[in-house]
PDB file of N, CA and C in Angstrom:
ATOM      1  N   UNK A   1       0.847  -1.173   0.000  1.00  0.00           N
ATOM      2  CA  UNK A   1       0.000   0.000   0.000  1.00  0.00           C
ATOM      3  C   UNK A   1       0.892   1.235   0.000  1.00  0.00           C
ATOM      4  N   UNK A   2       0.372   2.338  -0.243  1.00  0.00           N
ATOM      5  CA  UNK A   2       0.980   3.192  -0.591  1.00  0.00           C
ATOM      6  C   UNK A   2       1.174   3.633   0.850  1.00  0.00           C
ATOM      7  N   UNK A   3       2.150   5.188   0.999  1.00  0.00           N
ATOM      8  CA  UNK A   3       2.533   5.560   2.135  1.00  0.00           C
ATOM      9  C   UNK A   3       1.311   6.020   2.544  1.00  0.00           C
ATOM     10  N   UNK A   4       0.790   7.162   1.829  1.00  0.00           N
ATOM     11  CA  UNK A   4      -0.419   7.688   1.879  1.00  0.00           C
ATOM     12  C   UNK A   4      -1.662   7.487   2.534  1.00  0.00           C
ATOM     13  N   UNK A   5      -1.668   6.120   1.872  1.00  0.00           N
ATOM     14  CA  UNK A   5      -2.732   5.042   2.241  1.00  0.00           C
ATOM     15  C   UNK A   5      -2.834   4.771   3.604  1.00  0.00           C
ATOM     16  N   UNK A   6      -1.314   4.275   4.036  1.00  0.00           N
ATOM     17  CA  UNK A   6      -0.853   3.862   5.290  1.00  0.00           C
ATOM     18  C   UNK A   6      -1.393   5.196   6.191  1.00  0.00           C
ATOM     19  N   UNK A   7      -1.031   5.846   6.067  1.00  0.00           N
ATOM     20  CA  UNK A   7      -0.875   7.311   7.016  1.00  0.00           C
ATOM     21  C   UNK A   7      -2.553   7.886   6.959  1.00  0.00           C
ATOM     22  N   UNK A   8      -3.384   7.766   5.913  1.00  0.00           N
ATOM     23  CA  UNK A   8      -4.709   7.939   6.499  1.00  0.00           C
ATOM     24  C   UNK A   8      -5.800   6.689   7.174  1.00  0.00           C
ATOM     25  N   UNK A   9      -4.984   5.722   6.952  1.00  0.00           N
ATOM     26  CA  UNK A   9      -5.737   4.426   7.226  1.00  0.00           C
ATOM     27  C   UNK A   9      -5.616   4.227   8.861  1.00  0.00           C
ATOM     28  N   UNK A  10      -4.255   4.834   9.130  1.00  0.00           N
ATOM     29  CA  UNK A  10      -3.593   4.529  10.711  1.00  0.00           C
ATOM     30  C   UNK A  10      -4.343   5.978  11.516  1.00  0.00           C
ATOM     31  N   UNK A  11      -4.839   6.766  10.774  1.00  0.00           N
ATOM     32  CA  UNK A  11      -5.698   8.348  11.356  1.00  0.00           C
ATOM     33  C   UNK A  11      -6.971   8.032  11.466  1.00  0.00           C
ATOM     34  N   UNK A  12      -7.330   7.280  10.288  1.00  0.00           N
ATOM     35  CA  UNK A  12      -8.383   6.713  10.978  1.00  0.00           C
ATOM     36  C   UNK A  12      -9.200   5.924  12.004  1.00  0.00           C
ATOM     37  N   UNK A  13      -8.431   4.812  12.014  1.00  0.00           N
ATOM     38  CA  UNK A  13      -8.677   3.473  13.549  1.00  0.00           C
ATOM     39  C   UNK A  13      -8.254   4.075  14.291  1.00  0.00           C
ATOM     40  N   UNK A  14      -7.129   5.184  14.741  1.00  0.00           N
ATOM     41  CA  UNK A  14      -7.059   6.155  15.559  1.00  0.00           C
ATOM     42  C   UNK A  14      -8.458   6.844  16.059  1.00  0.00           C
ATOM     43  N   UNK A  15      -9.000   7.713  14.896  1.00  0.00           N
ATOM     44  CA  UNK A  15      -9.887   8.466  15.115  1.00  0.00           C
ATOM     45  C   UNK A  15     -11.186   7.925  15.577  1.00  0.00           C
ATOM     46  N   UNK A  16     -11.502   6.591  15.380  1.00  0.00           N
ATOM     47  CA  UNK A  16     -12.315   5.797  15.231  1.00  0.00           C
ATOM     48  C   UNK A  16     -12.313   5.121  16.993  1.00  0.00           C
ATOM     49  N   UNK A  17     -11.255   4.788  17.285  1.00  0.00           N
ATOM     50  CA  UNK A  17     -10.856   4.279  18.584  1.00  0.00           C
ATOM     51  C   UNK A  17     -11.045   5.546  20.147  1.00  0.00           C
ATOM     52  N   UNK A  18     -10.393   6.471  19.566  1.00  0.00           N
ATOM     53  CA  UNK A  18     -10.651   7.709  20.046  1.00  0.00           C
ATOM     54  C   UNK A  18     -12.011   8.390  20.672  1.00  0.00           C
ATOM     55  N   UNK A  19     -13.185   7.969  19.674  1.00  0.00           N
ATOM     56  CA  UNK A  19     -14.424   8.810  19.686  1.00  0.00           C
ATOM     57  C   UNK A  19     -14.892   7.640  21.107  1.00  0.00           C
ATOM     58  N   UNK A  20     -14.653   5.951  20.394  1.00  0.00           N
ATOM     59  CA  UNK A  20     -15.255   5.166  21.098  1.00  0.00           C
ATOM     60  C   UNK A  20     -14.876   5.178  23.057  1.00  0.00           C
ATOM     61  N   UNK A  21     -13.218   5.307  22.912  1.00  0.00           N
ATOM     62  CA  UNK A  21     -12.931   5.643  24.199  1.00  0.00           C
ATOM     63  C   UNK A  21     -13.553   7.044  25.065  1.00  0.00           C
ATOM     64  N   UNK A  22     -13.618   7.850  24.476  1.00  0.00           N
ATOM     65  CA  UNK A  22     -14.006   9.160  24.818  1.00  0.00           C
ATOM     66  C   UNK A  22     -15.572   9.029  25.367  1.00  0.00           C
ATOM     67  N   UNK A  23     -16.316   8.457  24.468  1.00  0.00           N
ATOM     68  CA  UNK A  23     -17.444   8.188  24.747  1.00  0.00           C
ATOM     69  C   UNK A  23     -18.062   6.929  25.907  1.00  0.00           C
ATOM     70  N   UNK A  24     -17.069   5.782  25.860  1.00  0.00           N
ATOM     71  CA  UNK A  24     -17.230   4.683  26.616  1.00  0.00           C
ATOM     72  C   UNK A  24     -17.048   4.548  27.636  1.00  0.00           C
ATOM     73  N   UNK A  25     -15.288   5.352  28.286  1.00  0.00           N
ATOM     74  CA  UNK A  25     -14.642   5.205  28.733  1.00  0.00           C
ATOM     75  C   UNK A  25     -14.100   6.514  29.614  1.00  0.00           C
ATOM     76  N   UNK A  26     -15.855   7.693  29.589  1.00  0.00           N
ATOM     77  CA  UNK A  26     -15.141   8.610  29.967  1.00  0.00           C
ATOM     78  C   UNK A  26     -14.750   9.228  31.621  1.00  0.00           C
ATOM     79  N   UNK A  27     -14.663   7.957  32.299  1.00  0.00           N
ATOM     80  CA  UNK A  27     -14.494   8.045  33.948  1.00  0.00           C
ATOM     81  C   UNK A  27     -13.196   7.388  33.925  1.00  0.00           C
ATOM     82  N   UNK A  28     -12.434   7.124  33.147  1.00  0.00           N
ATOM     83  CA  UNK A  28     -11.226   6.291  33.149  1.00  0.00           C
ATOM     84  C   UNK A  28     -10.096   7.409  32.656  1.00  0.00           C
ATOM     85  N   UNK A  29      -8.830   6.778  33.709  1.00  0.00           N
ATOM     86  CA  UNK A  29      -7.848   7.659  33.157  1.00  0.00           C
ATOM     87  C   UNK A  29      -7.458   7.403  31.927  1.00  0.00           C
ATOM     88  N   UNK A  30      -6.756   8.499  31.556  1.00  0.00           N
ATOM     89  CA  UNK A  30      -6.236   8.077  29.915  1.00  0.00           C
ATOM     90  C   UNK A  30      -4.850   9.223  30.142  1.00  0.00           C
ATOM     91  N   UNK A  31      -4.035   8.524  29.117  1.00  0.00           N
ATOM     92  CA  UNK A  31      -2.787   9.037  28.727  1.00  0.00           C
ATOM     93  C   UNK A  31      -2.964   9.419  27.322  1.00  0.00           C
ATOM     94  N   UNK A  32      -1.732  10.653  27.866  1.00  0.00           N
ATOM     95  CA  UNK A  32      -1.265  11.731  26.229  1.00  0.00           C
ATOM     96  C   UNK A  32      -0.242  10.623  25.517  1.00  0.00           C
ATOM     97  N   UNK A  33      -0.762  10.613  24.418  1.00  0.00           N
ATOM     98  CA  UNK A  33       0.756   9.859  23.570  1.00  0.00           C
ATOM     99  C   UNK A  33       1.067  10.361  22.203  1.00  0.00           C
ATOM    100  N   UNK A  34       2.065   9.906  21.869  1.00  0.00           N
ATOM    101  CA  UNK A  34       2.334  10.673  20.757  1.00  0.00           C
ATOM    102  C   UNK A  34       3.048   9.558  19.289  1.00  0.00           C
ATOM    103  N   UNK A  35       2.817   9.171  18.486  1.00  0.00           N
ATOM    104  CA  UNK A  35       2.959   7.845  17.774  1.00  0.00           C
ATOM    105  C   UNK A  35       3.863   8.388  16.607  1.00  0.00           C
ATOM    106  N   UNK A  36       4.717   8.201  16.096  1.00  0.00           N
ATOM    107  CA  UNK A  36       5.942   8.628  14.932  1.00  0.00           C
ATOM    108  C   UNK A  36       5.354   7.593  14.264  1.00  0.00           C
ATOM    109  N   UNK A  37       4.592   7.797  13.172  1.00  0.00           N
ATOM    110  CA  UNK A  37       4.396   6.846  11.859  1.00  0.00           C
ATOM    111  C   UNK A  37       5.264   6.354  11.396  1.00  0.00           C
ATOM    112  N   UNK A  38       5.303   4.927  11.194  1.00  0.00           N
ATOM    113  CA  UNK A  38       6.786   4.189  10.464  1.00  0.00           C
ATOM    114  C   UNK A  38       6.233   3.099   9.526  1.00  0.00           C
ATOM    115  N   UNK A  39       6.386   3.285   8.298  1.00  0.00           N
ATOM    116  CA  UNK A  39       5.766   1.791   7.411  1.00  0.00           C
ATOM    117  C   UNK A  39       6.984   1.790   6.457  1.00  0.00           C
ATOM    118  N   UNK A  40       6.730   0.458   6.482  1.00  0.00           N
ATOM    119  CA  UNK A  40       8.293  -0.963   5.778  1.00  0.00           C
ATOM    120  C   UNK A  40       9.639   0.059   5.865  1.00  0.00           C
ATOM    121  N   UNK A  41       9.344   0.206   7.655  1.00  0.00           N
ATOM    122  CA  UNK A  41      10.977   0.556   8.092  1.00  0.00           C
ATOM    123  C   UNK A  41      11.141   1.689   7.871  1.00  0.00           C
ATOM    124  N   UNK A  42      10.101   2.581   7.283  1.00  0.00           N
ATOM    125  CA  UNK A  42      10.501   4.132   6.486  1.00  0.00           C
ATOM    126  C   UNK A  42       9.742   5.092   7.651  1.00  0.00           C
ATOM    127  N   UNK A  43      11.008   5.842   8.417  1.00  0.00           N
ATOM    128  CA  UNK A  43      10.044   7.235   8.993  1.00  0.00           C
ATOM    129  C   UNK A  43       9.095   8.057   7.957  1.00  0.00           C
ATOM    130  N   UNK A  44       7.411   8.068   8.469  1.00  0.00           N
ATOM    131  CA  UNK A  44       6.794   8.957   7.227  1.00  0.00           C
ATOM    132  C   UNK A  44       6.884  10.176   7.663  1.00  0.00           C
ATOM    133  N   UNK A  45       7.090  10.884   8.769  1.00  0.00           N
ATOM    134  CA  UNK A  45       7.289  12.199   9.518  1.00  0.00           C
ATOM    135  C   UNK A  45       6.167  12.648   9.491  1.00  0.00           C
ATOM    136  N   UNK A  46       5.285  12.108  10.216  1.00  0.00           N
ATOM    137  CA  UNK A  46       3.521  12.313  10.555  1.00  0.00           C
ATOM    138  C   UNK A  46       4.014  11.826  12.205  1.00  0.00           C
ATOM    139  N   UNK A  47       3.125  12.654  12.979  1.00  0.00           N
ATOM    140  CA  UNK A  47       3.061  12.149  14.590  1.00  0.00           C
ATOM    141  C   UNK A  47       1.586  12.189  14.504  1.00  0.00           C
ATOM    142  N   UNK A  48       0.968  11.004  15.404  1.00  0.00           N
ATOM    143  CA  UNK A  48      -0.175  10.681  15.497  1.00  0.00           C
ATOM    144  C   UNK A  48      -0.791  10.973  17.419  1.00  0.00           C
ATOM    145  N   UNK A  49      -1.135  11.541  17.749  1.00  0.00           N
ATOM    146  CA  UNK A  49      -1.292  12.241  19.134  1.00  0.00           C
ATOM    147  C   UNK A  49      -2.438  11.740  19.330  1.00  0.00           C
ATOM    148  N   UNK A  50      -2.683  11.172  20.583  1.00  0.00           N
ATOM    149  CA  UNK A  50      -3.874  10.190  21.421  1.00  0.00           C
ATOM    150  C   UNK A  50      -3.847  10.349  22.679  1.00  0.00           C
ATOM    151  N   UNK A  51      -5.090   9.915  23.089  1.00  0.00           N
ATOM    152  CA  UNK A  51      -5.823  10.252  24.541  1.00  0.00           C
ATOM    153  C   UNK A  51      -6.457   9.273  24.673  1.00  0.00           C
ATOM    154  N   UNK A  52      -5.751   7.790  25.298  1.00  0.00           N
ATOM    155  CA  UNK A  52      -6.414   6.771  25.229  1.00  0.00           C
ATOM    156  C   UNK A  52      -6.427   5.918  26.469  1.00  0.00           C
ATOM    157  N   UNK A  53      -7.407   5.286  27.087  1.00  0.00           N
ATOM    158  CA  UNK A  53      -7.112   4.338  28.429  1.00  0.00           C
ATOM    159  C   UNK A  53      -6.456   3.346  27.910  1.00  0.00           C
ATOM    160  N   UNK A  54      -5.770   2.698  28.927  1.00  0.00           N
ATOM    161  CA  UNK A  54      -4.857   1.310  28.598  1.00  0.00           C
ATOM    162  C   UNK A  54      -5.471   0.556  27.512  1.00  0.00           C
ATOM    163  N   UNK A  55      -6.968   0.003  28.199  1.00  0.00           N
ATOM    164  CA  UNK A  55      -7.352  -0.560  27.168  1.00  0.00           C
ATOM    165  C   UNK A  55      -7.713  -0.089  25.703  1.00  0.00           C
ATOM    166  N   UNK A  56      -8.025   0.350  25.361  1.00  0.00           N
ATOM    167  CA  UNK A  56      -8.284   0.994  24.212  1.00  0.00           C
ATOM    168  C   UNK A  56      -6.722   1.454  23.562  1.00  0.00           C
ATOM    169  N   UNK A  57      -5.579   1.841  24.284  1.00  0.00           N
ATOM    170  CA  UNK A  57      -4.401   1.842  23.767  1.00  0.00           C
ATOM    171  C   UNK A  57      -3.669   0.884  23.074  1.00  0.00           C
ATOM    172  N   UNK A  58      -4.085  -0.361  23.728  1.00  0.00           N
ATOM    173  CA  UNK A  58      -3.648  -1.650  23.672  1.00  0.00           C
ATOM    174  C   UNK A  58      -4.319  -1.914  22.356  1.00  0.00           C
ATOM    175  N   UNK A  59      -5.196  -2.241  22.160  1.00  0.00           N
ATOM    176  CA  UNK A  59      -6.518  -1.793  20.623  1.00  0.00           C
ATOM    177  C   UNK A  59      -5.433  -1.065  19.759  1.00  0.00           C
ATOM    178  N   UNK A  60      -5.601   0.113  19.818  1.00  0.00           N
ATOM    179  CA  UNK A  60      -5.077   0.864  18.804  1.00  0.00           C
ATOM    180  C   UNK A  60      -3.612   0.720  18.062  1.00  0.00           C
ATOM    181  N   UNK A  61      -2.396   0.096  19.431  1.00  0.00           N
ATOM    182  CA  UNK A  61      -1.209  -0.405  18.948  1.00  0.00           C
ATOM    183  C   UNK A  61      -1.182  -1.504  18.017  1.00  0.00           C
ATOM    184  N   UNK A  62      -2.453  -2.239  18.542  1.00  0.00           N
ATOM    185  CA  UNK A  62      -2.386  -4.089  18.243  1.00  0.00           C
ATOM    186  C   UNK A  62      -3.205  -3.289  16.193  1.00  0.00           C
ATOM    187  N   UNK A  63      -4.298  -2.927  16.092  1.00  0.00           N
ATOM    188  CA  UNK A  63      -4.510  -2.593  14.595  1.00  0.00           C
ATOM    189  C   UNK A  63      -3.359  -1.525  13.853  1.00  0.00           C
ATOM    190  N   UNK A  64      -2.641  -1.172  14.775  1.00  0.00           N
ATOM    191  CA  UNK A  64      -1.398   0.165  13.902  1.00  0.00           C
ATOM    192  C   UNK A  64      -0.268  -1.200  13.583  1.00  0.00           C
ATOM    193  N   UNK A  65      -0.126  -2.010  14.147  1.00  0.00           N
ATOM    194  CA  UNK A  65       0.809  -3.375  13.818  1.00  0.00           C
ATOM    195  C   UNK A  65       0.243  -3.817  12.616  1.00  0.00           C
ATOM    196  N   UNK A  66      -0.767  -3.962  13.302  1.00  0.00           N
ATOM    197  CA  UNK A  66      -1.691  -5.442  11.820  1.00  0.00           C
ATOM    198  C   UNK A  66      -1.235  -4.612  10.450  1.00  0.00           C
ATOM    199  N   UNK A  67      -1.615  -3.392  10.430  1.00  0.00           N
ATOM    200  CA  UNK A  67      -1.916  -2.756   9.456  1.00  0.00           C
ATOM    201  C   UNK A  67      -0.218  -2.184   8.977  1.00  0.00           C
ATOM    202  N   UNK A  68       0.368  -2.542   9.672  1.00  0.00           N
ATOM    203  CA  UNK A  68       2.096  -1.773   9.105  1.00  0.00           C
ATOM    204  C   UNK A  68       2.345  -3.528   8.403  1.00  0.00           C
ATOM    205  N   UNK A  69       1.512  -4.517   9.359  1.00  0.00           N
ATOM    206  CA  UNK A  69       2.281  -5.793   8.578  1.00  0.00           C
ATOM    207  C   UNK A  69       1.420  -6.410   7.471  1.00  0.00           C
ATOM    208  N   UNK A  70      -0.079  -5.360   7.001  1.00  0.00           N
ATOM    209  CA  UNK A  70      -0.319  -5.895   5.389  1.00  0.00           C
ATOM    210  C   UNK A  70       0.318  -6.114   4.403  1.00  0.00           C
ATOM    211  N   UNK A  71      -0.029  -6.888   4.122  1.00  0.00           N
ATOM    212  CA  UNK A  71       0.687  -7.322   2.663  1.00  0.00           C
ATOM    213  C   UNK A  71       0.379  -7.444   1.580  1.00  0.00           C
ATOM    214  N   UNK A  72      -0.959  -6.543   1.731  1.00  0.00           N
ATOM    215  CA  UNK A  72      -1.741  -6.622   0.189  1.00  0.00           C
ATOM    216  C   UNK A  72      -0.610  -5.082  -0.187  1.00  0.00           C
ATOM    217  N   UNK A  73      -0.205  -5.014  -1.537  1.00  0.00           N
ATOM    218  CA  UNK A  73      -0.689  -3.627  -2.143  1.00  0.00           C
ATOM    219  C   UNK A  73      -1.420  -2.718  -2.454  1.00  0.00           C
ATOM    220  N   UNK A  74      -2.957  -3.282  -2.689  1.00  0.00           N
ATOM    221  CA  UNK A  74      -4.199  -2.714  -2.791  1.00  0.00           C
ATOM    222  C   UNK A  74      -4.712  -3.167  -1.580  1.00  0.00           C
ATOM    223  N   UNK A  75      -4.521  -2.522  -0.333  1.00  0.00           N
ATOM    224  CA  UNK A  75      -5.021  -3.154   1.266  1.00  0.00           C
ATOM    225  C   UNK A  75      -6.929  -3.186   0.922  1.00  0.00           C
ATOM    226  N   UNK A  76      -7.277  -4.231   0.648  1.00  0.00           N
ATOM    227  CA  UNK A  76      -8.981  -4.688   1.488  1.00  0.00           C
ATOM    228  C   UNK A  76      -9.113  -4.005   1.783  1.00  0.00           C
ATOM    229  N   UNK A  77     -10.243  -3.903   2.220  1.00  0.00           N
ATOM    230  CA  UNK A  77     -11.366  -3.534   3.758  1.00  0.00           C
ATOM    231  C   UNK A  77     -11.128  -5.062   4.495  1.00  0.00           C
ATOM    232  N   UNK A  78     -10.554  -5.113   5.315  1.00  0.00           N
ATOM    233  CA  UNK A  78      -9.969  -6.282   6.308  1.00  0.00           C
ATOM    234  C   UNK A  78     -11.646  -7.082   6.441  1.00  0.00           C
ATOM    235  N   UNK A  79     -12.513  -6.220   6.833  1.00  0.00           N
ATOM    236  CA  UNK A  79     -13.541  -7.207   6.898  1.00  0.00           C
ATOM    237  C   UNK A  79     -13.920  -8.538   5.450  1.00  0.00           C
ATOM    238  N   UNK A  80     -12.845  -7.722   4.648  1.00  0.00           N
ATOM    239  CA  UNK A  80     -13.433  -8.396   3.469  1.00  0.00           C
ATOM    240  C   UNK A  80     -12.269  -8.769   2.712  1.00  0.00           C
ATOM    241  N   UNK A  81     -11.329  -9.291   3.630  1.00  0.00           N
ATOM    242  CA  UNK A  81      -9.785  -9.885   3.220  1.00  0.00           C
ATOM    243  C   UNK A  81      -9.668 -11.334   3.172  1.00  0.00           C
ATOM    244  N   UNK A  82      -9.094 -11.741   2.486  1.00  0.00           N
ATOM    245  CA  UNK A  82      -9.340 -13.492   1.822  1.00  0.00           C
ATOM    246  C   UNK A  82      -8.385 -13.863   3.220  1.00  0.00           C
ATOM    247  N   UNK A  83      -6.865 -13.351   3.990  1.00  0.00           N
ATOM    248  CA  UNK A  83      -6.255 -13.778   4.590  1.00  0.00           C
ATOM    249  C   UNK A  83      -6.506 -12.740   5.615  1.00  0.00           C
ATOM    250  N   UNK A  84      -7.557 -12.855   6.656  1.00  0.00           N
ATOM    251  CA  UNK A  84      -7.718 -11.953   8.273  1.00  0.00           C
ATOM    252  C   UNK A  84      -6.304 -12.080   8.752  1.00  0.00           C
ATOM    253  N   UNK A  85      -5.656 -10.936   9.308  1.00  0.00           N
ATOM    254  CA  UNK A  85      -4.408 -11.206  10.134  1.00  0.00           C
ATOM    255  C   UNK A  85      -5.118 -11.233  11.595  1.00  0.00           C
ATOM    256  N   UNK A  86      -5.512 -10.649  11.792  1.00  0.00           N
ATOM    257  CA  UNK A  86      -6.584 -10.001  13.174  1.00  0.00           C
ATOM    258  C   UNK A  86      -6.997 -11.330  13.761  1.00  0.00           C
ATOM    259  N   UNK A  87      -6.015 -11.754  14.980  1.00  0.00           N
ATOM    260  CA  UNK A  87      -6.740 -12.802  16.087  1.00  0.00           C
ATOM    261  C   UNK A  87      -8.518 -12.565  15.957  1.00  0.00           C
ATOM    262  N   UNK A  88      -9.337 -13.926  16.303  1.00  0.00           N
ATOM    263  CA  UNK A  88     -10.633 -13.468  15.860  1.00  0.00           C
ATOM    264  C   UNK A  88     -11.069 -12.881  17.180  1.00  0.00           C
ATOM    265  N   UNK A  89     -10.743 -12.670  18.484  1.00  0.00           N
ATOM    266  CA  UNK A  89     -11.326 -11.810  19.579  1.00  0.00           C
ATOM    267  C   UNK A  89     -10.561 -10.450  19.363  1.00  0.00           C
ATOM    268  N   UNK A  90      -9.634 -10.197  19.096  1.00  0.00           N
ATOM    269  CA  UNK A  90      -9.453  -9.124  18.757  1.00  0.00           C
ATOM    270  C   UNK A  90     -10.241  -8.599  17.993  1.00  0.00           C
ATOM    271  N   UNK A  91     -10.594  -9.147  16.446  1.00  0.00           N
ATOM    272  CA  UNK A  91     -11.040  -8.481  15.264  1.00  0.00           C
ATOM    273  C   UNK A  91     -12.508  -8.134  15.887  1.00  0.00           C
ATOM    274  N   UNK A  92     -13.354  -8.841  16.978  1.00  0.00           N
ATOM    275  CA  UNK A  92     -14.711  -8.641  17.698  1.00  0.00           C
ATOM    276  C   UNK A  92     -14.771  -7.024  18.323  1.00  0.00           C
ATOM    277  N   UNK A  93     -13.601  -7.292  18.693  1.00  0.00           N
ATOM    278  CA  UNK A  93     -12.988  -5.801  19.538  1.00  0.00           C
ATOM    279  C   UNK A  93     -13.188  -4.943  18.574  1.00  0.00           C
ATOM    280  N   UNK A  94     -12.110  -4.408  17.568  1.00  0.00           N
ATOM    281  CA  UNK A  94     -12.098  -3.984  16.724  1.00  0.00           C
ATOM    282  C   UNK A  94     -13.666  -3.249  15.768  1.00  0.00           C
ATOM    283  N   UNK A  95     -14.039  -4.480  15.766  1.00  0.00           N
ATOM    284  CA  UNK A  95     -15.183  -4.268  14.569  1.00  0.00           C
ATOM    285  C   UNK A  95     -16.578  -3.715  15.363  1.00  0.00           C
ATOM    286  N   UNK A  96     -16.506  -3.771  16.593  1.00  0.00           N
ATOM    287  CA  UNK A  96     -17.409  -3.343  17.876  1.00  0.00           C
ATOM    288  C   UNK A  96     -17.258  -1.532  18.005  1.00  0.00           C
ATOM    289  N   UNK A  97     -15.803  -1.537  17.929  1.00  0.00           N
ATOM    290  CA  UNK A  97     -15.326  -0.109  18.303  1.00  0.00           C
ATOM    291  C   UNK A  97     -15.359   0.336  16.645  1.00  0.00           C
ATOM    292  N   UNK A  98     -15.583   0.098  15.557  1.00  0.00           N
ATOM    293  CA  UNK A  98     -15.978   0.878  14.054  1.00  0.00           C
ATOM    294  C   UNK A  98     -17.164   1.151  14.213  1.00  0.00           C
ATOM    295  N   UNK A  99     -17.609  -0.017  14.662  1.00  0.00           N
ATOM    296  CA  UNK A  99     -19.774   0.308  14.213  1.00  0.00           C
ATOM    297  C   UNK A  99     -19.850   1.251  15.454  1.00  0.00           C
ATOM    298  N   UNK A 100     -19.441   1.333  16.438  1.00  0.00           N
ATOM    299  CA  UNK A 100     -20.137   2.313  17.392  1.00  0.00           C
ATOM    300  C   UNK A 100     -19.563   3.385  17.084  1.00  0.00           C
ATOM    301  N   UNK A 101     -18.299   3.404  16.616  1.00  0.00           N
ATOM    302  CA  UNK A 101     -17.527   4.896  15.803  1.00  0.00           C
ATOM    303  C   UNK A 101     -18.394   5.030  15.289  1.00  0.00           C
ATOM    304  N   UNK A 102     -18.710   4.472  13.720  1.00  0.00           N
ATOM    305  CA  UNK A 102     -19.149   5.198  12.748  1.00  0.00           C
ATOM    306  C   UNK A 102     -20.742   5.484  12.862  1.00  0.00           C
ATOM    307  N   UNK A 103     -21.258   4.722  13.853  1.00  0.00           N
ATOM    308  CA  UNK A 103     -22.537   5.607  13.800  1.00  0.00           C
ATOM    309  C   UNK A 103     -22.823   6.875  14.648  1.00  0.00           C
ATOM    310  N   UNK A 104     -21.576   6.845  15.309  1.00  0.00           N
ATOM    311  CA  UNK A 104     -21.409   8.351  16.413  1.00  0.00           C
ATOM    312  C   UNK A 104     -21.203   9.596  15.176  1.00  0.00           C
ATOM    313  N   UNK A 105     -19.866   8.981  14.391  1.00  0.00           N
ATOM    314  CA  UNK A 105     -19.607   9.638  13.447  1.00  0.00           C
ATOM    315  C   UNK A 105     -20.701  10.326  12.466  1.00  0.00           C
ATOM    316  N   UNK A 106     -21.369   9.527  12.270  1.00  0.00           N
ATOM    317  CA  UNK A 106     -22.849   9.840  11.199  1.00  0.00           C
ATOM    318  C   UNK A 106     -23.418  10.791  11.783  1.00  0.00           C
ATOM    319  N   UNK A 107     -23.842  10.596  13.521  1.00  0.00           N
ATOM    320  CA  UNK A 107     -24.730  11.505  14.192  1.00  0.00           C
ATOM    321  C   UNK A 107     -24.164  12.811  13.953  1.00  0.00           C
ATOM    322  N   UNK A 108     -22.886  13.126  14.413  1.00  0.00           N
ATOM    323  CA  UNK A 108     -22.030  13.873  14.749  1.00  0.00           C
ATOM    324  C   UNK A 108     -21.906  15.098  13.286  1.00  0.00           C
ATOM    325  N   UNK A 109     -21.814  14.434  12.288  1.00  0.00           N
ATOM    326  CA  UNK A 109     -21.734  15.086  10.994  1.00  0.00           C
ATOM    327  C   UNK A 109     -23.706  15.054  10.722  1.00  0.00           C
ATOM    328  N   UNK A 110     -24.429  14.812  11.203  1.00  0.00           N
ATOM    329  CA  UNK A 110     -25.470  14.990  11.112  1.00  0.00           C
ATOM    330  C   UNK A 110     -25.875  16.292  11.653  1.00  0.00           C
ATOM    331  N   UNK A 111     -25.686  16.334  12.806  1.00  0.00           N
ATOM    332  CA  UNK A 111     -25.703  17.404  14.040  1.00  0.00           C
ATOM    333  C   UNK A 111     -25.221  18.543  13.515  1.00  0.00           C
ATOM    334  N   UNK A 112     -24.456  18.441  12.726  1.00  0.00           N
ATOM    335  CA  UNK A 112     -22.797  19.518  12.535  1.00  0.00           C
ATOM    336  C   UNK A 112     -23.891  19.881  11.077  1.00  0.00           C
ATOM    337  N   UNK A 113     -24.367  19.505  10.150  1.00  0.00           N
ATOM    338  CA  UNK A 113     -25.207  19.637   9.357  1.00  0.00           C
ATOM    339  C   UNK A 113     -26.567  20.390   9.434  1.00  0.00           C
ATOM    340  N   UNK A 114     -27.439  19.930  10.468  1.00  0.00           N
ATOM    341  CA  UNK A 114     -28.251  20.644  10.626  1.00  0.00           C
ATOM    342  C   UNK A 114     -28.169  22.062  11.441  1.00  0.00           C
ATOM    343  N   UNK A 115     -27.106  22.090  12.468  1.00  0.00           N
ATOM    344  CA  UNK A 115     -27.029  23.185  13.356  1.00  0.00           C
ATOM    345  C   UNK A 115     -26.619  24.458  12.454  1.00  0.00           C
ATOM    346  N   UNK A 116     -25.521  24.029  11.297  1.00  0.00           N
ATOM    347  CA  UNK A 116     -25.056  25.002  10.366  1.00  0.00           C
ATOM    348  C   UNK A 116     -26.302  25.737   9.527  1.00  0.00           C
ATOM    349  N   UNK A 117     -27.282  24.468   9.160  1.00  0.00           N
ATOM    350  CA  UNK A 117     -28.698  25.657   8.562  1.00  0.00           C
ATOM    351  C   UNK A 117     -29.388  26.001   9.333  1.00  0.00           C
ATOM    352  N   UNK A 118     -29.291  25.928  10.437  1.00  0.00           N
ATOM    353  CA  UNK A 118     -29.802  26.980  11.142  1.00  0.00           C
ATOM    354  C   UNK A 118     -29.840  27.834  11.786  1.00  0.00           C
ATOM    355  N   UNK A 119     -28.243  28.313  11.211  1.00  0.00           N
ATOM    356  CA  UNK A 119     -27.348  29.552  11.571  1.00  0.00           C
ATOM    357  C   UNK A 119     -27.507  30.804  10.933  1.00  0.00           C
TER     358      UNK A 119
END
């Protein structure tokens, strides 16, 4: 996959992981971190900055791995990859914390949509 690819794909399950912790997890401590993007050994000079509880940190390292060790060139949609790398309780994890992302996400750009016309 391209660098590109890599570097919005890894902003995303970030961003995605992020909303879910924030929202799930918001009586729990969480740590500042700061992530130096690196794919096939190459610094991309992107820092990726997070606010995440252990658990959910642990999440986000374990898919920033999977995803530095694809091996497609044209990377899937993992849900729809002939070879899953993703332990299958992990990938439960994972695919738990997208759908509750992305329908926060929907609301969220919904919200952000209507409040603007009626400005």
């Amino acid at each position: 996959m391209r660098d590109e690819k890599f570097i919005h794909d890894s902003k995303t399950v970030l961003k995605f992981i992020q909303i879910y912790c924030n929202n799930k997890h918001q009586n729990i401590l969480k740590e500042e971190n700061l992530l130096n993007l690196t794919y096939r050994k190459k610094e991309l000079h992107v820092n990726l900055a997070y606010n995440l509880c252990s658990e959910c940190k642990k999440i986000f390292l374990y898919s920033y791995q999977k995803l530095q060790a694809c091996p497609h060139e044209e990377k899937p949609r993992c849900r729809k990859c002939a070879k899953p790398c993703y332990e299958k309780h992990e990938w439960v994890k994972v695919a738990k914390i997208m759908k509750y992302s992305g329908m926060k996400q929907g609301l969220i750009k919904l919200t952000k949509l209507f409040t603007a016309k009626t400005l």
